[in-house]
Protein backbone atom coordinates (compact mmCIF):
# COMPACT_ATOMS: atom_id res chain seq x y z
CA UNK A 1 37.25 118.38 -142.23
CA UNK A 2 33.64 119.83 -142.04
CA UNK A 3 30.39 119.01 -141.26
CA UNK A 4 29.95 119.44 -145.11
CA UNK A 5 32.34 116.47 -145.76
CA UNK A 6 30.28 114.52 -143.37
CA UNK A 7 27.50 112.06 -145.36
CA UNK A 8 25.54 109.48 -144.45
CA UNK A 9 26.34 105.82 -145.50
CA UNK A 10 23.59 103.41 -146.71
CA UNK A 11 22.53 102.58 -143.12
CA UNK A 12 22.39 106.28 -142.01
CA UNK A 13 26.16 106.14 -140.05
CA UNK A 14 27.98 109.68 -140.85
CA UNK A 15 30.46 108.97 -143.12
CA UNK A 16 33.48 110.65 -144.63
CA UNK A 17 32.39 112.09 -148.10
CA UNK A 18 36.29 110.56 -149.17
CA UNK A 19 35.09 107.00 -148.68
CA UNK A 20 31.92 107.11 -149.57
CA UNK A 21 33.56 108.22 -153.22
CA UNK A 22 35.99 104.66 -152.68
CA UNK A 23 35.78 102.13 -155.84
CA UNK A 24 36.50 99.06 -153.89
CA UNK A 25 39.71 97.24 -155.57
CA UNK A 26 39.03 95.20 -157.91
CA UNK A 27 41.30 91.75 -158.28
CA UNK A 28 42.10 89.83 -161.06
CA UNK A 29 38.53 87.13 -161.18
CA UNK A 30 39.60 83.73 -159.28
CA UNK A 31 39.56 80.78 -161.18
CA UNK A 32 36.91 79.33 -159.07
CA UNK A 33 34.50 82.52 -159.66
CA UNK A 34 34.89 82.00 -163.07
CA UNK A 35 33.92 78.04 -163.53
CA UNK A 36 30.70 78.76 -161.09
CA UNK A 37 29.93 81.67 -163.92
CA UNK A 38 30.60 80.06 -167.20
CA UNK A 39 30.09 76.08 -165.67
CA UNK A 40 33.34 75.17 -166.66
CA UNK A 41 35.97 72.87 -165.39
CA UNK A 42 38.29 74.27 -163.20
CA UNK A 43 41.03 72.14 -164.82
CA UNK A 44 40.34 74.06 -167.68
CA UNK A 45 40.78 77.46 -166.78
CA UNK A 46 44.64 79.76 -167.21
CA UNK A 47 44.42 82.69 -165.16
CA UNK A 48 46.90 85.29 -166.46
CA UNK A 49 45.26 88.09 -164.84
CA UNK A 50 47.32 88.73 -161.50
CA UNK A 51 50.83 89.06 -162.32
CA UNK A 52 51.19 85.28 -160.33
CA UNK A 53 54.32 83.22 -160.57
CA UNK A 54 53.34 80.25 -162.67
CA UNK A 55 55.48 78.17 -160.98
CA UNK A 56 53.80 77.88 -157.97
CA UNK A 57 55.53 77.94 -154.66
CA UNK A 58 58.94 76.51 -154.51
CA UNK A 59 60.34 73.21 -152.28
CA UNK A 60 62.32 74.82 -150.09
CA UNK A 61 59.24 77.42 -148.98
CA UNK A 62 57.28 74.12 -148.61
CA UNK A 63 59.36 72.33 -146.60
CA UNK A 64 59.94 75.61 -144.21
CA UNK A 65 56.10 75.80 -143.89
CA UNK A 66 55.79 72.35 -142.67
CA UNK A 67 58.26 72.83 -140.30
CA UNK A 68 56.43 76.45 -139.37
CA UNK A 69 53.09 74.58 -138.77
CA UNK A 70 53.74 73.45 -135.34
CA UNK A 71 53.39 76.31 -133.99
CA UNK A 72 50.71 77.78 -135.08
CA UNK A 73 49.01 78.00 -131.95
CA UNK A 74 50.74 80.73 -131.15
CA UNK A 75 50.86 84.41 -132.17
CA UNK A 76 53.41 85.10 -134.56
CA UNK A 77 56.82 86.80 -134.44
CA UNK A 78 55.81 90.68 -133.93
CA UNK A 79 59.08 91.85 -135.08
CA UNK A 80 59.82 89.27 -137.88
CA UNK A 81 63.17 88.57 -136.35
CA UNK A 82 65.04 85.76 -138.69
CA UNK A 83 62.99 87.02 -141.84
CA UNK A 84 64.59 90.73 -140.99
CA UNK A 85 67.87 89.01 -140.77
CA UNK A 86 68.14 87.49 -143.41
CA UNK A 87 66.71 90.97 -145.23
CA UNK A 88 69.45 92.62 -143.45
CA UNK A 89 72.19 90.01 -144.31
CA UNK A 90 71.27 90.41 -148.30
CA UNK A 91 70.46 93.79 -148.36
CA UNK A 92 73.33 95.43 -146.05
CA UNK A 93 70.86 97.15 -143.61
CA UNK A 94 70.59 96.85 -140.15
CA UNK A 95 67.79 95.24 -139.40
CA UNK A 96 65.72 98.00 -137.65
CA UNK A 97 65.41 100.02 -141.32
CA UNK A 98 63.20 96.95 -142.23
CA UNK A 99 59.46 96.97 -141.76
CA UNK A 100 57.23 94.21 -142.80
CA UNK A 101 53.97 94.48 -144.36
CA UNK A 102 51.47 91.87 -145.34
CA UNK A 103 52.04 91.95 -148.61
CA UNK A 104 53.88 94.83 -149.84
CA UNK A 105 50.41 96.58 -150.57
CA UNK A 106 50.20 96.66 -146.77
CA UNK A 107 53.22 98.80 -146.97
CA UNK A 108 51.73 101.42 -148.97
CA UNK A 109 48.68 101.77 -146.71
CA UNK A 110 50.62 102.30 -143.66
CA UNK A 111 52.89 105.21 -145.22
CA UNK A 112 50.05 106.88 -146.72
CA UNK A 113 48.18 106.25 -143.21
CA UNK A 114 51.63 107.85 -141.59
CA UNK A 115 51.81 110.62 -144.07
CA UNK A 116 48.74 111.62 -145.36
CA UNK A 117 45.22 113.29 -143.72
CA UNK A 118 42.67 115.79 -145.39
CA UNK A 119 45.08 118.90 -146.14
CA UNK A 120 47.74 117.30 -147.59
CA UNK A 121 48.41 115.65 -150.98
CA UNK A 122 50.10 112.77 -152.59
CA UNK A 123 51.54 112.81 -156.22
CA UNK A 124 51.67 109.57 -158.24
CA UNK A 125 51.52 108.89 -161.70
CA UNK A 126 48.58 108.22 -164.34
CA UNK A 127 48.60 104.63 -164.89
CA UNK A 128 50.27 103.99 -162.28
CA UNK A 129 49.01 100.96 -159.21
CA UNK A 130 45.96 101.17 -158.31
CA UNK A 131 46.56 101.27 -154.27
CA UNK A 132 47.99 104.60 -154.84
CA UNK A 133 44.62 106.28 -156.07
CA UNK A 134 43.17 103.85 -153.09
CA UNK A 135 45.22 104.86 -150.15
CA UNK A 136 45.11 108.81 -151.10
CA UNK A 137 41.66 108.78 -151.16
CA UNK A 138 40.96 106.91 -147.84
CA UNK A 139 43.30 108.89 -145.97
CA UNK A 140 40.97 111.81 -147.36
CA UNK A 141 44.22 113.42 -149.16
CA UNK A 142 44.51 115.40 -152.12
CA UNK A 143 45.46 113.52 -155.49
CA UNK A 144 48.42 114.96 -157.42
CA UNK A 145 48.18 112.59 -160.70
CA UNK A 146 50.95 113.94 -163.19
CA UNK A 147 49.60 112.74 -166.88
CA UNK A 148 51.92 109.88 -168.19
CA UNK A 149 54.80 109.87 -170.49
CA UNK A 150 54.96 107.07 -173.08
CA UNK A 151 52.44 105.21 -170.41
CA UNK A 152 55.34 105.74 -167.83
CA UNK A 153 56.07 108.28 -165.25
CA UNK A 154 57.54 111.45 -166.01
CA UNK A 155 59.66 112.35 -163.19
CA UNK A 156 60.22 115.86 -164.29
CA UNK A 157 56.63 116.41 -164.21
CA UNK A 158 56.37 114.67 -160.96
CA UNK A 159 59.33 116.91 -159.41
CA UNK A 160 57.19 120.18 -161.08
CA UNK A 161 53.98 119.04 -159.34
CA UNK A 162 55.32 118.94 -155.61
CA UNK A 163 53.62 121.66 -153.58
CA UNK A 164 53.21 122.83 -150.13
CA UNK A 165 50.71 120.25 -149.29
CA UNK A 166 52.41 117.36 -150.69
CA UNK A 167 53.46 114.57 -147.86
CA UNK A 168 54.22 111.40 -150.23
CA UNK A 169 55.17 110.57 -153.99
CA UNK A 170 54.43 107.49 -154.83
CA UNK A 171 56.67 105.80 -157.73
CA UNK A 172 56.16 102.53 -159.29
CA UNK A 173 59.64 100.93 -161.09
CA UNK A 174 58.85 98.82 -163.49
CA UNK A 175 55.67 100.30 -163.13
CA UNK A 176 51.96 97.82 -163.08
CA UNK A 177 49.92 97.80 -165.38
CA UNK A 178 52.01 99.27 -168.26
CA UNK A 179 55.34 97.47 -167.11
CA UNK A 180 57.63 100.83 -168.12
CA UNK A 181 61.20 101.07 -166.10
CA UNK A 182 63.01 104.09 -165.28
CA UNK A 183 66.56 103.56 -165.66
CA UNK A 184 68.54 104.13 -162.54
CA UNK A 185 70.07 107.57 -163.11
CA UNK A 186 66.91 108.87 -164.02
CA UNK A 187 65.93 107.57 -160.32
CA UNK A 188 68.36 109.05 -158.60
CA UNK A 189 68.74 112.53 -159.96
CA UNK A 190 64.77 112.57 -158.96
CA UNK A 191 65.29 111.47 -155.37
CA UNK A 192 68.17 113.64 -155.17
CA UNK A 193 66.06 116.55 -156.40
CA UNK A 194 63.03 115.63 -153.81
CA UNK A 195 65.75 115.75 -151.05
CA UNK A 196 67.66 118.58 -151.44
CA UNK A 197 64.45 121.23 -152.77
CA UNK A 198 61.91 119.72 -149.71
CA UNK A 199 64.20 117.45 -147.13
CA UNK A 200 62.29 115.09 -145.11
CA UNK A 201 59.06 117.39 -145.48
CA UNK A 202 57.90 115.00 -148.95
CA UNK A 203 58.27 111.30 -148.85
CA UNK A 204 59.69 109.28 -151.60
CA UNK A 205 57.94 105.36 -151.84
CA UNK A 206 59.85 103.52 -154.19
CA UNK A 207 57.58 100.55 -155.04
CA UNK A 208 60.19 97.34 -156.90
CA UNK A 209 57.76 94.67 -156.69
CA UNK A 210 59.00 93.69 -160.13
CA UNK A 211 62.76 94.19 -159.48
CA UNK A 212 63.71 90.52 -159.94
CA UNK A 213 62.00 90.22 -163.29
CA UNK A 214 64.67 92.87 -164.46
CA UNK A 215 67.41 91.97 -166.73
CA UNK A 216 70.65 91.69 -164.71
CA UNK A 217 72.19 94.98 -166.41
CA UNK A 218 69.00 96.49 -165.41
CA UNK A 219 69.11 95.86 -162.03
CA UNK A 220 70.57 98.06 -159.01
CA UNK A 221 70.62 98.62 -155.15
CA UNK A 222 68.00 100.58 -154.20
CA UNK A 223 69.50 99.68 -150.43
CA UNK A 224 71.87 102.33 -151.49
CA UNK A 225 69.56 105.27 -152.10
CA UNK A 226 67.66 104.38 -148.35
CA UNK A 227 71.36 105.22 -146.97
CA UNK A 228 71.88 108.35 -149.04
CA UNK A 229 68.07 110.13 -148.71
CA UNK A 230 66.44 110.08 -145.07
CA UNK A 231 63.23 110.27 -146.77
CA UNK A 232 63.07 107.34 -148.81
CA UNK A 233 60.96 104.22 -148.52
CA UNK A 234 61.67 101.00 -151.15
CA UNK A 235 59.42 98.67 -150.80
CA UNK A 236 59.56 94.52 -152.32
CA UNK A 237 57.39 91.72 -152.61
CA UNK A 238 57.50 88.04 -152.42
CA UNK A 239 54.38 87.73 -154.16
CA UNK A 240 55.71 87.92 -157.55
CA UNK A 241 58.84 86.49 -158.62
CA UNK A 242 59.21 84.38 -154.93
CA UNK A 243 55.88 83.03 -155.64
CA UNK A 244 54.30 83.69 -152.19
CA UNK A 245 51.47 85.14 -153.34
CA UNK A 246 48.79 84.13 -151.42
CA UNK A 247 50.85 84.03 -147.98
CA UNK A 248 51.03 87.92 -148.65
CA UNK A 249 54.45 88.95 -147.18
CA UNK A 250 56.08 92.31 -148.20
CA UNK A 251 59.12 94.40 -146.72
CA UNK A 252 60.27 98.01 -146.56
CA UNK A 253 64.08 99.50 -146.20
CA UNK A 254 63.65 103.33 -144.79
CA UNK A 255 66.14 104.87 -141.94
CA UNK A 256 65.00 104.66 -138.39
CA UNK A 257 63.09 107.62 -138.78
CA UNK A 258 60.78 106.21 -141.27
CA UNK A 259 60.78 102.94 -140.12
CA UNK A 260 59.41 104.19 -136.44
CA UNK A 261 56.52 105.84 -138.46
CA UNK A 262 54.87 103.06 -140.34
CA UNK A 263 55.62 100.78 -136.94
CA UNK A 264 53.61 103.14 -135.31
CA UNK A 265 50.50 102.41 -137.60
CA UNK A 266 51.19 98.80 -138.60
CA UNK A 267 48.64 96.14 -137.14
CA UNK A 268 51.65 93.77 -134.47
CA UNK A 269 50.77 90.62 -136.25
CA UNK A 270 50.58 92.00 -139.64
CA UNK A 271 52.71 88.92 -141.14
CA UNK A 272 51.58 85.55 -139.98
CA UNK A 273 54.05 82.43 -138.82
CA UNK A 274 53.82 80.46 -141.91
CA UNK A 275 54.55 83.86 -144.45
CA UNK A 276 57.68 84.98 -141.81
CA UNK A 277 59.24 81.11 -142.13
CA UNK A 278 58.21 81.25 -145.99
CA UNK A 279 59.87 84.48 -147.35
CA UNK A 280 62.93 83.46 -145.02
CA UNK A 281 63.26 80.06 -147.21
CA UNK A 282 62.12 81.69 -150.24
CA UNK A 283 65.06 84.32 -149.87
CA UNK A 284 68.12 81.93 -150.36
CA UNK A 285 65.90 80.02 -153.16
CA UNK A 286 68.29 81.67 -155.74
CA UNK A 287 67.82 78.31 -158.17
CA UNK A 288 63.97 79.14 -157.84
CA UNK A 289 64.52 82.68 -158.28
CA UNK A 290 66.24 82.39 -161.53
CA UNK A 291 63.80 79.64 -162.89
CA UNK A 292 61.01 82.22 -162.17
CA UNK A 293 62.99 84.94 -164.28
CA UNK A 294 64.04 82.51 -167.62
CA UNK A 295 60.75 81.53 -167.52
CA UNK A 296 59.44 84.92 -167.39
CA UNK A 297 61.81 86.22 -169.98
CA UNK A 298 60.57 83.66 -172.70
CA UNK A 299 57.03 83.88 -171.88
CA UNK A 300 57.39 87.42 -172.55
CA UNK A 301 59.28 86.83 -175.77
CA UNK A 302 56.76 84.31 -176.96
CA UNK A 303 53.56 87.07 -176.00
CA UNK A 304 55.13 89.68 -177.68
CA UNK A 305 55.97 87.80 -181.09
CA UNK A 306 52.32 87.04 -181.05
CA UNK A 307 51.15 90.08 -180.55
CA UNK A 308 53.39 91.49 -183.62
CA UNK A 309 51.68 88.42 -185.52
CA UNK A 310 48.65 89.84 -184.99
CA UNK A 311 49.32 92.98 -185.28
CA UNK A 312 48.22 94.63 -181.95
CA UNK A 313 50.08 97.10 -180.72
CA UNK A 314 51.80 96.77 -176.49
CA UNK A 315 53.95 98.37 -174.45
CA UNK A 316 57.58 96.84 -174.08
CA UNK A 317 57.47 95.06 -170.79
CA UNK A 318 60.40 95.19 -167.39
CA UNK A 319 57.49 93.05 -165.67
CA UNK A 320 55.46 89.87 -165.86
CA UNK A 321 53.01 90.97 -168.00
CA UNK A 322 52.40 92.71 -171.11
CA UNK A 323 49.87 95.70 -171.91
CA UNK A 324 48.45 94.68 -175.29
CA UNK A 325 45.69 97.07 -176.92
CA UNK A 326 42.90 95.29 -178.41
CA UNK A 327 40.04 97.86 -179.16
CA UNK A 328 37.33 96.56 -178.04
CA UNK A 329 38.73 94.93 -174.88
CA UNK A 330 35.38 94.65 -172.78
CA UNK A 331 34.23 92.40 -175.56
CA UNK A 332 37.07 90.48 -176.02
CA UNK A 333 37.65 89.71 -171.99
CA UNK A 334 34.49 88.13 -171.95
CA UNK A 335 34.93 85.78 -175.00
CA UNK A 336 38.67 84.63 -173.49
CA UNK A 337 36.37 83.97 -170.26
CA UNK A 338 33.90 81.99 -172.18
CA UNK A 339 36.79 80.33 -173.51
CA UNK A 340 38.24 79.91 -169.96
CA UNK A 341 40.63 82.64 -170.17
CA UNK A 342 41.38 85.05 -167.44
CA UNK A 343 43.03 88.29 -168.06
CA UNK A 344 43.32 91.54 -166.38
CA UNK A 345 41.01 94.65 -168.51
CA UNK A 346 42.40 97.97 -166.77
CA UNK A 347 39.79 100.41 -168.08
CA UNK A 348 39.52 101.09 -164.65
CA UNK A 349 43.41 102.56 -164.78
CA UNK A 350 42.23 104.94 -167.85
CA UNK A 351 43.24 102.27 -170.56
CA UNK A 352 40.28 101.34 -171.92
CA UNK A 353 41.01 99.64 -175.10
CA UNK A 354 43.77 97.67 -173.43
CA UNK A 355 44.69 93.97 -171.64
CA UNK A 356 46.97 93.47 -169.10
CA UNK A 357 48.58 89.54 -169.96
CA UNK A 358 51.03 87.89 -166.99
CA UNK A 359 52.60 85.39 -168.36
CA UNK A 360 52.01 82.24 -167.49
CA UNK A 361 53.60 78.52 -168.71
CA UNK A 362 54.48 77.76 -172.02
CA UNK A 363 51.36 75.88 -172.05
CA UNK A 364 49.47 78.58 -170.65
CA UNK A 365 50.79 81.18 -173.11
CA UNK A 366 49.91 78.87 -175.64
CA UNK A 367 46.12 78.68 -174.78
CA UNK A 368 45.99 82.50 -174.28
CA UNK A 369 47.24 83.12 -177.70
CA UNK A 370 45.14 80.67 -179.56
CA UNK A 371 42.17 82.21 -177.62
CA UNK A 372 42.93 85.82 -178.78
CA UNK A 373 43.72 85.07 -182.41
CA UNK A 374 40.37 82.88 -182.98
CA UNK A 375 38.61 86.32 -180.89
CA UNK A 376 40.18 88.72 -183.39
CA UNK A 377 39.60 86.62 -186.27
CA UNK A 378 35.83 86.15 -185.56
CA UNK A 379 35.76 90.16 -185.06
């Protein structure tokens, strides 16, 4: 970096020209935000805009919390020790390939802060999550963005755009916002690919924060592929199907080698006392777990027949959400907020015309849907 990259901020600090350029992340509006702007009643209001488990957070995690509270006085668990062993237990890893993040966005940060610095480059896909653009760009890193295939990655491409510079691929499976899957041979021929053309030079992040929304012929061990390629990272979440959202607690399988890395840059108290005891409860929940996914599946069902009611067209869905394409979609996100509706518009993600939908309750689903159609109908 020069003294041409160098700007000043606002308040005349010098300033990296990379993070001056930074959109700041923008989340799905809270509920609360929403009443104070449209003076409606909170009691009122569906937010389907985060990809959220409507749910809400399981007995079992509420109980553990309680029982987590009493210590709060003190720092928390630095190495996650009974939350890593019961990761290790259901995954079949020993427990020092585990890292955990706060939140499994915290997991992306840290391997693009491990791998990535001006001069190198990251490849991702168009459409893909949002952190990737994020954490390339703050680490001052070169963006590799391959152009989508049927709003999905194209791993081919992908493979073709690897050059010298490249440090880390990001890949999203099922992918947010578009909710696309690659099926598992298609996975593994690419990270076999990766390995054997560039070694442990370019890392592979593997990003399954939907995996347990997949259909149970859909689903695989990714645990495997950290044992086969040295220069793999999979990352999960329990903020989506676990419904630990807001405790934001994330984890990461990688060999040693990897895992040393993003240890290296990870903040020692990165996951707080009452997450750790959470995701630990949350992780033999398997009653909760498949409530959350039959739920999910006829949600989606019940979105999508809408949708082909109305005759707008979406992109098949491995997530909790559905990409619909509604034209005019600034317009019509503000009338389903006057109506005390809360989506997720993603023009931001170069779609434009298009809604991301989680799905929500029956109930929830319900209001969405009766929202849109009176919208479209007025239109």
């Amino acid at each position: 970096m020069t003294t041409n990259d160098i700007k000043k901020g606002a308040d005349g600090a010098q300033v990296p020209d990379y993070i001056l350029g930074i959109a700041p992340y923008q989340a799905g509006k809270p509920i609360e935000e929403l009443a104070r702007e449209f003076n409606l009643d909170v009691a009122n209001i569906v937010k389907l805009a985060s990809n959220e488990n409507p749910l809400g957070l399981p007995t079992s995690v509420q109980l553990a919390m309680i029982s987590a509270s009493s210590s709060l006085a003190r720092y928390p668990d630095p190495n996650g020790f009974d939350l890593k062993s019961a990761l290790a237990k259901r995954y079949d890893i020993p427990a020092d390939w585990l890292t955990l993040g706060n939140g499994s966005n915290d997991l992306l940060e840290l391997a693009s802060l491990a791998f990535l610095s001006p001069g190198t480059a990251c490849v991702y896909a168009q459409h893909a999550f949002a952190v990737y653009r994020l954490a390339t760009q703050a680490r001052g890193a070169r963006h590799i963005v391959v152009p989508a295939r049927e709003y999905g990655h194209d791993l081919d491409a992908m493979f073709a755009a690897i050059d010298v510079d490249t440090r880390l691929v990001f890949i999203a499976n099922p992918n947010n916002p578009t909710g696309t899957f690659l099926p598992q041979a298609k996975v593994a021929a690419f990270l076999k690919q990766v390995h054997d053309r560039h070694g442990d030079r370019v890392t592979v992040l593997l990003d399954e924060a939907y995996n347990e929304y997949l259909d149970p012929e859909l689903r695989f061990d990714s645990s495997i592929w950290v044992r086969q390629f040295s220069n793999l990272i999979v990352t999960r979440t329990f903020s989506k199907a676990y419904g630990l959202a807001g405790l934001r607690v994330g984890f990461a399988m990688a060999q040693p080698r990897l895992t040393d890395l993003l240890n290296r840059v990870r903040q020692p108290f990165n996951v707080n006392s009452l997450a750790q005891a959470a995701a630990t409860a949350a992780l033999e929940d398997t009653a909760f777990l498949k409530q959350a996914y039959d739920i999910n599946k006829a949600g989606k069902k019940t979105l999508c027949e809408a949708f082909d009611k109305l005759k707008l067209n979406y992109v098949p869905s491995y997530g909790n959400f559905v990409l619909v394409h509604v034209g005019d979609a600034a317009r019509i996100n503000l009338e389903l907020l006057k109506r005390g509706v809360i989506v997720r518009p993603v023009a931001g993600d170069g779609l434009p015309e298009w809604l991301r939908v989680s799905i929500g309750l029956p109930k929830e689903n319900a209001r969405f849907i009766e929202a849109l159609t009176q919208i479209l109908a007025e239109r």
